[in-house]
C-alpha atoms as a PDB file:
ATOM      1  CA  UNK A   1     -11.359  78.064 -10.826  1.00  0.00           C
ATOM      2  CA  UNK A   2     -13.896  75.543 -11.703  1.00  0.00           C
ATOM      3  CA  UNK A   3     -10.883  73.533 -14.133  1.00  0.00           C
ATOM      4  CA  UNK A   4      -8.989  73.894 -11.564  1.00  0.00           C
ATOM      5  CA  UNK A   5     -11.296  72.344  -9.177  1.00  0.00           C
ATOM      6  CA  UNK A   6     -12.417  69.377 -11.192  1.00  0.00           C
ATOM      7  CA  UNK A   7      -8.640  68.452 -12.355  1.00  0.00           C
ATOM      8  CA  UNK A   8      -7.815  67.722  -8.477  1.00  0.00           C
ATOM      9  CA  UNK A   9      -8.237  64.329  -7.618  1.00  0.00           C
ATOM     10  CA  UNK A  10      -7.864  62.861  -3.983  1.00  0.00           C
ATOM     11  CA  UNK A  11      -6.813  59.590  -5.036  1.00  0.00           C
ATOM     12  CA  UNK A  12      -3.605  61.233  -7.473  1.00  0.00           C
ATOM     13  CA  UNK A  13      -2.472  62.926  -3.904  1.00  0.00           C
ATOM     14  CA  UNK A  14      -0.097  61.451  -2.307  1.00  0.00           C
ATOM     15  CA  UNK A  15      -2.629  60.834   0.899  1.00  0.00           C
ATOM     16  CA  UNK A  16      -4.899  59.435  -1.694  1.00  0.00           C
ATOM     17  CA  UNK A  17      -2.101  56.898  -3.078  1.00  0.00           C
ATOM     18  CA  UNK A  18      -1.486  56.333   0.660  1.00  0.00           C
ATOM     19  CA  UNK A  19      -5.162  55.466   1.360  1.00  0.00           C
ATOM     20  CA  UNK A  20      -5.775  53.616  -1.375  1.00  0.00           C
ATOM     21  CA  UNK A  21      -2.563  51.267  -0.804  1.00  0.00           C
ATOM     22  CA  UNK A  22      -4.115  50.512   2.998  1.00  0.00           C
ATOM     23  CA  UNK A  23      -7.659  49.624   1.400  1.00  0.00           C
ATOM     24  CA  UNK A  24      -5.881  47.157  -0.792  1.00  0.00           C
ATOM     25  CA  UNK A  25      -4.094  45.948   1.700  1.00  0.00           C
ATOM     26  CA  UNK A  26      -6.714  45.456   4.145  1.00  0.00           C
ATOM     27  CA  UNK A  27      -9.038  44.146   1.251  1.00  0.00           C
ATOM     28  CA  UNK A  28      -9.747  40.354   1.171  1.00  0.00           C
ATOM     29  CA  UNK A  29     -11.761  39.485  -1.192  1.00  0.00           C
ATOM     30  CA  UNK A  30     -10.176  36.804  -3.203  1.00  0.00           C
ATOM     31  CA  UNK A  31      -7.720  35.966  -0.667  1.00  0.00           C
ATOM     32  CA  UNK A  32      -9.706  32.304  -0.447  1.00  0.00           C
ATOM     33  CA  UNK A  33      -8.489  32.039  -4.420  1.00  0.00           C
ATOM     34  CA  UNK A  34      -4.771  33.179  -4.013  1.00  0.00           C
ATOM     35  CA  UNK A  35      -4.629  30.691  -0.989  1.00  0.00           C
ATOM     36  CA  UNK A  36      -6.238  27.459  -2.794  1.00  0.00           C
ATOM     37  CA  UNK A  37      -3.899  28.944  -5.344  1.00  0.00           C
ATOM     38  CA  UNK A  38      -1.035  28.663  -3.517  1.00  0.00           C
ATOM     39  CA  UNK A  39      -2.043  25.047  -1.950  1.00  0.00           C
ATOM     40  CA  UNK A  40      -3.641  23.448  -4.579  1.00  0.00           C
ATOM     41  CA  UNK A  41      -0.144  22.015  -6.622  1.00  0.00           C
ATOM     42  CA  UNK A  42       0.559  20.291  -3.001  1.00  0.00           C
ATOM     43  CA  UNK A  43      -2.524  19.034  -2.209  1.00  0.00           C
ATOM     44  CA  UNK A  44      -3.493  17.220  -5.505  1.00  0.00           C
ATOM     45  CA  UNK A  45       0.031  15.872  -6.097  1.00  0.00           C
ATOM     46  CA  UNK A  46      -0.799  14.587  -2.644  1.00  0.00           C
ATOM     47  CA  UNK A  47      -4.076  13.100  -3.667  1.00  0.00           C
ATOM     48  CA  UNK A  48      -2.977  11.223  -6.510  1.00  0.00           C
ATOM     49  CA  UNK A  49      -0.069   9.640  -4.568  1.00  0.00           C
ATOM     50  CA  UNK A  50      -2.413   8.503  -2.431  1.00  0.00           C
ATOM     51  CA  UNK A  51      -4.359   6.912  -5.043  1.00  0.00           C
ATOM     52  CA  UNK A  52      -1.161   5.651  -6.927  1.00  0.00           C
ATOM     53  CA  UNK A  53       0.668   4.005  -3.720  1.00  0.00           C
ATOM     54  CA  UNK A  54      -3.528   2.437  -3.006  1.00  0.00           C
ATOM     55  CA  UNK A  55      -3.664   1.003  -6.387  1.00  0.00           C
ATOM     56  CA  UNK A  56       0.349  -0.358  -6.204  1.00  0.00           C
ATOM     57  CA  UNK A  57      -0.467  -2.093  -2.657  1.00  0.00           C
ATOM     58  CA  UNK A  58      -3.888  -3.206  -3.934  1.00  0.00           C
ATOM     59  CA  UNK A  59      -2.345  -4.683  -7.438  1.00  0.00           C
ATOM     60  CA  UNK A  60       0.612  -6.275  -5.383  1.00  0.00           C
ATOM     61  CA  UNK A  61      -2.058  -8.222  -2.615  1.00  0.00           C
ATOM     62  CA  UNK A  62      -4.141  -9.867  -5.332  1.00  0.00           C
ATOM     63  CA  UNK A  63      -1.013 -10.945  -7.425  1.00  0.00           C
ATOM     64  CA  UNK A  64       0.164 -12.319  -3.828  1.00  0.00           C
ATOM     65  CA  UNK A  65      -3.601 -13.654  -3.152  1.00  0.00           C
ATOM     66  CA  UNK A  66      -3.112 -15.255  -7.238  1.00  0.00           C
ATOM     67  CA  UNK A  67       0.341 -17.005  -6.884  1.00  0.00           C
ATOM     68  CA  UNK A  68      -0.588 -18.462  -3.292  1.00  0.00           C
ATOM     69  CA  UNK A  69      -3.663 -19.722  -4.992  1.00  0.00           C
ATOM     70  CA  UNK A  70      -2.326 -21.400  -7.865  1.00  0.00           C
ATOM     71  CA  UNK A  71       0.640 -22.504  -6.229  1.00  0.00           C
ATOM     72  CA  UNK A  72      -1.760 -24.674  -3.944  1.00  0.00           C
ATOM     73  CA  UNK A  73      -2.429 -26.568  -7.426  1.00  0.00           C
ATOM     74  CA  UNK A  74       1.562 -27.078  -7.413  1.00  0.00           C
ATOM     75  CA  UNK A  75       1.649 -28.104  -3.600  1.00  0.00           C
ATOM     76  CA  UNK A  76      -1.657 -30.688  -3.665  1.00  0.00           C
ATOM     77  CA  UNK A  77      -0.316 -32.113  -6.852  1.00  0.00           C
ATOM     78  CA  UNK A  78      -3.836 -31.354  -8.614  1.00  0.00           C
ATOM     79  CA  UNK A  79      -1.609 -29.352 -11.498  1.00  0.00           C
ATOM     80  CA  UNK A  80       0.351 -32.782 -12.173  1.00  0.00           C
ATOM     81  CA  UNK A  81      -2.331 -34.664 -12.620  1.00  0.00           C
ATOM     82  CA  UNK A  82      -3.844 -32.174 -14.875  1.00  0.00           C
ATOM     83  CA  UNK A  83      -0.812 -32.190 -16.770  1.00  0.00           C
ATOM     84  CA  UNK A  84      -0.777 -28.368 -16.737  1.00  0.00           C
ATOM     85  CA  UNK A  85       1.922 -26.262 -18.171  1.00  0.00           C
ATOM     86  CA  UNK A  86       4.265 -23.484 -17.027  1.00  0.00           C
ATOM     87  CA  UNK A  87       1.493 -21.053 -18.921  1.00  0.00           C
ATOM     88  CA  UNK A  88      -1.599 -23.103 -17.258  1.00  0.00           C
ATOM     89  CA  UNK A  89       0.301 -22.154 -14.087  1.00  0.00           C
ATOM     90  CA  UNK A  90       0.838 -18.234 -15.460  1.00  0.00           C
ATOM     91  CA  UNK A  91      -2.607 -18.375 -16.137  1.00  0.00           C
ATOM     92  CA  UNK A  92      -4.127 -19.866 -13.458  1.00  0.00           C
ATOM     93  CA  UNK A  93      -1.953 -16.967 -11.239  1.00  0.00           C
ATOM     94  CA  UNK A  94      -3.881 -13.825 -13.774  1.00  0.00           C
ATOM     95  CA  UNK A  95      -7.486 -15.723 -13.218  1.00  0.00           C
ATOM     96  CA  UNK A  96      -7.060 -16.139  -9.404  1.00  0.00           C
ATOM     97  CA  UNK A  97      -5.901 -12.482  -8.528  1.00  0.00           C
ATOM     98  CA  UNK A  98      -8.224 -10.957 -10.842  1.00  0.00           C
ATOM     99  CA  UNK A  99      -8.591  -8.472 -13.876  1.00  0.00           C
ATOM    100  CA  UNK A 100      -5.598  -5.894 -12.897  1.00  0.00           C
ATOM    101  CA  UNK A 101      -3.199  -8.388 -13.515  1.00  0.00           C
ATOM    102  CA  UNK A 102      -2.028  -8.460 -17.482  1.00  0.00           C
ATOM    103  CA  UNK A 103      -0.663 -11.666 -17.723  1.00  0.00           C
ATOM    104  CA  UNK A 104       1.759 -10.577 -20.266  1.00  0.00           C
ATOM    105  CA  UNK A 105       3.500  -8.938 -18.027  1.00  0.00           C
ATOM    106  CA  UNK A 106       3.964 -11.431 -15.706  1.00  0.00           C
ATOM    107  CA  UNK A 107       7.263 -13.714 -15.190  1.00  0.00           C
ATOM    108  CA  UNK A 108       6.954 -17.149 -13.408  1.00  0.00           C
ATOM    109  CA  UNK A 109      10.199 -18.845 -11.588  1.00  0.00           C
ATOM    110  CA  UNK A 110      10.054 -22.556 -10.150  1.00  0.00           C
ATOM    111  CA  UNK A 111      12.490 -23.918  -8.350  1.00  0.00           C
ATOM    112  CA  UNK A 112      12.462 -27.270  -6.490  1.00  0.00           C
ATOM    113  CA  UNK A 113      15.032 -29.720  -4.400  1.00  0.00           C
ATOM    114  CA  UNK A 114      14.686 -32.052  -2.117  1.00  0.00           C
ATOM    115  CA  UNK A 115      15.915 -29.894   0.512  1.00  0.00           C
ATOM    116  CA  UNK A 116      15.879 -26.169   1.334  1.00  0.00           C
ATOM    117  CA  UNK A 117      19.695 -26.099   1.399  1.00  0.00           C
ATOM    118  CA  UNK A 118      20.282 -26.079  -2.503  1.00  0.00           C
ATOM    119  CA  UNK A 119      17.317 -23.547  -2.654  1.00  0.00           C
ATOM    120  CA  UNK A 120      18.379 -19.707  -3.778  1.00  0.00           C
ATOM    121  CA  UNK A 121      15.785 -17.089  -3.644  1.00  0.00           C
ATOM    122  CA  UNK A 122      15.932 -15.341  -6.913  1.00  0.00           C
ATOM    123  CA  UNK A 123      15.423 -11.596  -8.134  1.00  0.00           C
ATOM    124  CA  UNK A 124      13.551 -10.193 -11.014  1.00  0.00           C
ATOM    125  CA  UNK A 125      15.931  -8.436 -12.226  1.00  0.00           C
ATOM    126  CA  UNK A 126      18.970  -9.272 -13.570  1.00  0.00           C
ATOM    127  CA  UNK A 127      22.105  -7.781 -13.680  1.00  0.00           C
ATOM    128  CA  UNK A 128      21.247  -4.935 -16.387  1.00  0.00           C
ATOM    129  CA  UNK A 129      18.180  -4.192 -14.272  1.00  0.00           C
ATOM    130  CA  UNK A 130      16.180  -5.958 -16.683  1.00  0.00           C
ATOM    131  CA  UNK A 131      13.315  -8.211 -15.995  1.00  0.00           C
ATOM    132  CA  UNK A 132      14.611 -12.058 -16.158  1.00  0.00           C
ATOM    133  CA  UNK A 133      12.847 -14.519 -18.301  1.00  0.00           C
ATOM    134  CA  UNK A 134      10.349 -16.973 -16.775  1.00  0.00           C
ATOM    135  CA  UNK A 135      11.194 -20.840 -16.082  1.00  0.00           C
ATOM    136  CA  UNK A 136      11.252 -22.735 -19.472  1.00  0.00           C
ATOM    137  CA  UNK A 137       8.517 -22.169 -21.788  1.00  0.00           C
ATOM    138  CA  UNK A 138       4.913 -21.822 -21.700  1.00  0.00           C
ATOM    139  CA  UNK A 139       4.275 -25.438 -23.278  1.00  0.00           C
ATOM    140  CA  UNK A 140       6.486 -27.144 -20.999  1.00  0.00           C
ATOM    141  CA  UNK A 141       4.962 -28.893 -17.694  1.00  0.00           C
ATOM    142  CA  UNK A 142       4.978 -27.369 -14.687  1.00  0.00           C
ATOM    143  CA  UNK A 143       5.766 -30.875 -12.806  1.00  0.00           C
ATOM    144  CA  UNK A 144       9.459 -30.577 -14.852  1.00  0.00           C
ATOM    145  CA  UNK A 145      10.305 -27.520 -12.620  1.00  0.00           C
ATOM    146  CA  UNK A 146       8.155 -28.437  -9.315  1.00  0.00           C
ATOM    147  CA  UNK A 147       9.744 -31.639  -8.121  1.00  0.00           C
ATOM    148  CA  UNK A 148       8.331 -34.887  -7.268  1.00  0.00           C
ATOM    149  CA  UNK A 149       5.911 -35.345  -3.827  1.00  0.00           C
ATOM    150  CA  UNK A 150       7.705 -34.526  -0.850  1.00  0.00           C
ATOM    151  CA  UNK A 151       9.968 -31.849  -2.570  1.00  0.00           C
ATOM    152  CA  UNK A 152      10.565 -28.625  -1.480  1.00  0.00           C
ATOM    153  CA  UNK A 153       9.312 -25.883  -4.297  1.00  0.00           C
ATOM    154  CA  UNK A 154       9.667 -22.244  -3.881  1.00  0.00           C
ATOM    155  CA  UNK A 155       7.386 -19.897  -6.514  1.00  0.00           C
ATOM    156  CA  UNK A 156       8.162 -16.454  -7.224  1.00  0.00           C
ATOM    157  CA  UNK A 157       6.281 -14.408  -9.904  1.00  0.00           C
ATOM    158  CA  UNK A 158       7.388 -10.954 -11.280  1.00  0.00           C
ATOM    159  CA  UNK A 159       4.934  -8.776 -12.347  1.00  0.00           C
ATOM    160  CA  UNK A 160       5.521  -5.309 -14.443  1.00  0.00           C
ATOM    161  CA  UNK A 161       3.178  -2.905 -13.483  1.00  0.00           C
ATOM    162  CA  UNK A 162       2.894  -0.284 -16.328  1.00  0.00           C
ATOM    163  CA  UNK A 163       0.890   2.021 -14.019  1.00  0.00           C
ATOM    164  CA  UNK A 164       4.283   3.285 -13.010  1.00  0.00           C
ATOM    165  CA  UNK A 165       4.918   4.329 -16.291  1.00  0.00           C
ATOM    166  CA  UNK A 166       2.271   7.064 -16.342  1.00  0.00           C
ATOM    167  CA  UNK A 167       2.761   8.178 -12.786  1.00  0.00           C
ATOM    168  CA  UNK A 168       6.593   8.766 -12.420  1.00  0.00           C
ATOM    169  CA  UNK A 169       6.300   8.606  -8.348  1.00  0.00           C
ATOM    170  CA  UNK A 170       5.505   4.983  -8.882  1.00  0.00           C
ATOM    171  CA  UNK A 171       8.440   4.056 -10.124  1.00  0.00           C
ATOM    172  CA  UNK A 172       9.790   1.512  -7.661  1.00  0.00           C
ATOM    173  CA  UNK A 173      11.839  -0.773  -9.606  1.00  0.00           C
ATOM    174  CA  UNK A 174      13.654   1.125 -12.764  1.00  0.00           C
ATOM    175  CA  UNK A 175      15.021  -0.333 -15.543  1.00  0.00           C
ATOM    176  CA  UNK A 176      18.254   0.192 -16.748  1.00  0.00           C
ATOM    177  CA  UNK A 177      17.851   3.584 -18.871  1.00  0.00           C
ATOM    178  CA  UNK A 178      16.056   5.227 -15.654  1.00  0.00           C
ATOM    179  CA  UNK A 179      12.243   4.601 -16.509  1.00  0.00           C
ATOM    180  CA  UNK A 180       9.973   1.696 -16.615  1.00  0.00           C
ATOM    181  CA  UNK A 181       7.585   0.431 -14.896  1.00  0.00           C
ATOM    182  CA  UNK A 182       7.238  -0.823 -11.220  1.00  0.00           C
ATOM    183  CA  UNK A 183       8.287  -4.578 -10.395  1.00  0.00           C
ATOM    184  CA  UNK A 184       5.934  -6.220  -7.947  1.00  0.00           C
ATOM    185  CA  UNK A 185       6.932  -9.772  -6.672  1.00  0.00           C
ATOM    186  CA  UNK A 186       4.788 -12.579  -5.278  1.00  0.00           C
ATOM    187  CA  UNK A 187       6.536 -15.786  -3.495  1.00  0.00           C
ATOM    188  CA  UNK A 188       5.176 -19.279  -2.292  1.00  0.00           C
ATOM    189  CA  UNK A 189       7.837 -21.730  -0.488  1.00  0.00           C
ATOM    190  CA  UNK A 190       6.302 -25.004   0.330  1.00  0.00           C
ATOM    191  CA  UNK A 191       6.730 -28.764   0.556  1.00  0.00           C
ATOM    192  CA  UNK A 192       4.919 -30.308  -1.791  1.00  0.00           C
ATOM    193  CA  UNK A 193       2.481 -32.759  -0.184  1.00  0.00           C
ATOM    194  CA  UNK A 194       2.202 -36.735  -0.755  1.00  0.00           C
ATOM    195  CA  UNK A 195       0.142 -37.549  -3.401  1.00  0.00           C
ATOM    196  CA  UNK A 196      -0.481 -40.374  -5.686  1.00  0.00           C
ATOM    197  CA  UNK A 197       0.073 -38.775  -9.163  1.00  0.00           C
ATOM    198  CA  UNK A 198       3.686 -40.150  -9.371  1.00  0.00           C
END
């Protein structure tokens, strides 16, 4: 009788496997940790886009603030007289907008006319989605490429962010295998201004 007694259990009856299965199911301790569980993938892949897309429009204002700056050089005819070159002018673009610019990365296209007409915006990619080469080389003068006083120049710079390579999101502009990093682009259009470095 007594063997008998202790081998019953209320919890191997079935109204014991029927109250225990309501207690867990009205239990809710660690239901905050199943829910952050559940939201957490979502919400950080949410937070770090919103960093990513932060640091892409921040990147792309000061290489906009840096090529309206040094194109003002171009425009006053200051880098003429200076006798600076295509990679004064590159350089003079990383030092105005700042340390996040790598100024390897960058791509500098002049073009100048004496009229707007004969002026054709270009990409910076080509046709193999492949970043284009910059305007002659990095000895040559910018005046070559800018025009004479009174000309009309228009400035675009290309600029690889390699940011994009980490975070895949950020991958605006793709190179031709389907990775790479973003392309940002920075234009000035301007007449160049009379001045007496002819």
């Amino acid at each position: 009788m007594t063997a008998a007694f202790q081998s019953y259990s209320p919890e191997k009856s079935p109204r014991g496997w029927k109250r225990n299965a309501t207690r867990w199911l009205h239990d809710s301790a660690g239901s905050t940790a199943v829910e952050f569980s559940l939201v957490a993938v979502p919400f950080f892949f949410f937070v770090f886009a919103i960093l990513g897309t932060s640091l892409y429009f921040f990147t792309n204002n000061a290489l906009d603030r840096g090529v309206q700056s040094a194109a003002r050089k171009i425009r006053t005819g200051e880098a003429k007289q200076a006798g600076a070159t295509v990679g004064d002018f590159r350089q003079s673009v990383c030092d105005e907008a700042g340390t996040g610019i790598n100024c390897n990365k960058l791509r500098v296209l002049i073009q100048s006319d004496a009229s707007w007409a004969n002026i054709t915006p270009q990409g910076c990619l080509d046709s193999k989605s492949e970043m284009v080469n910059s305007t002659g080389s990095i000895e040559e003068l910018v005046s070559d490429y800018s025009g004479d006083a009174s000309f009309v120049a228009l400035i675009t710079v290309c600029y690889e962010w390699d940011l994009a390579k980490t975070f895949s999101f950020l991958q605006l502009g793709k190179g031709s295998n389907g990775s790479g990093p973003a392309v940002m682009q920075a234009s000035a259009a301007f007449r160049i201004e009379p001045h007496p470095y002819e």
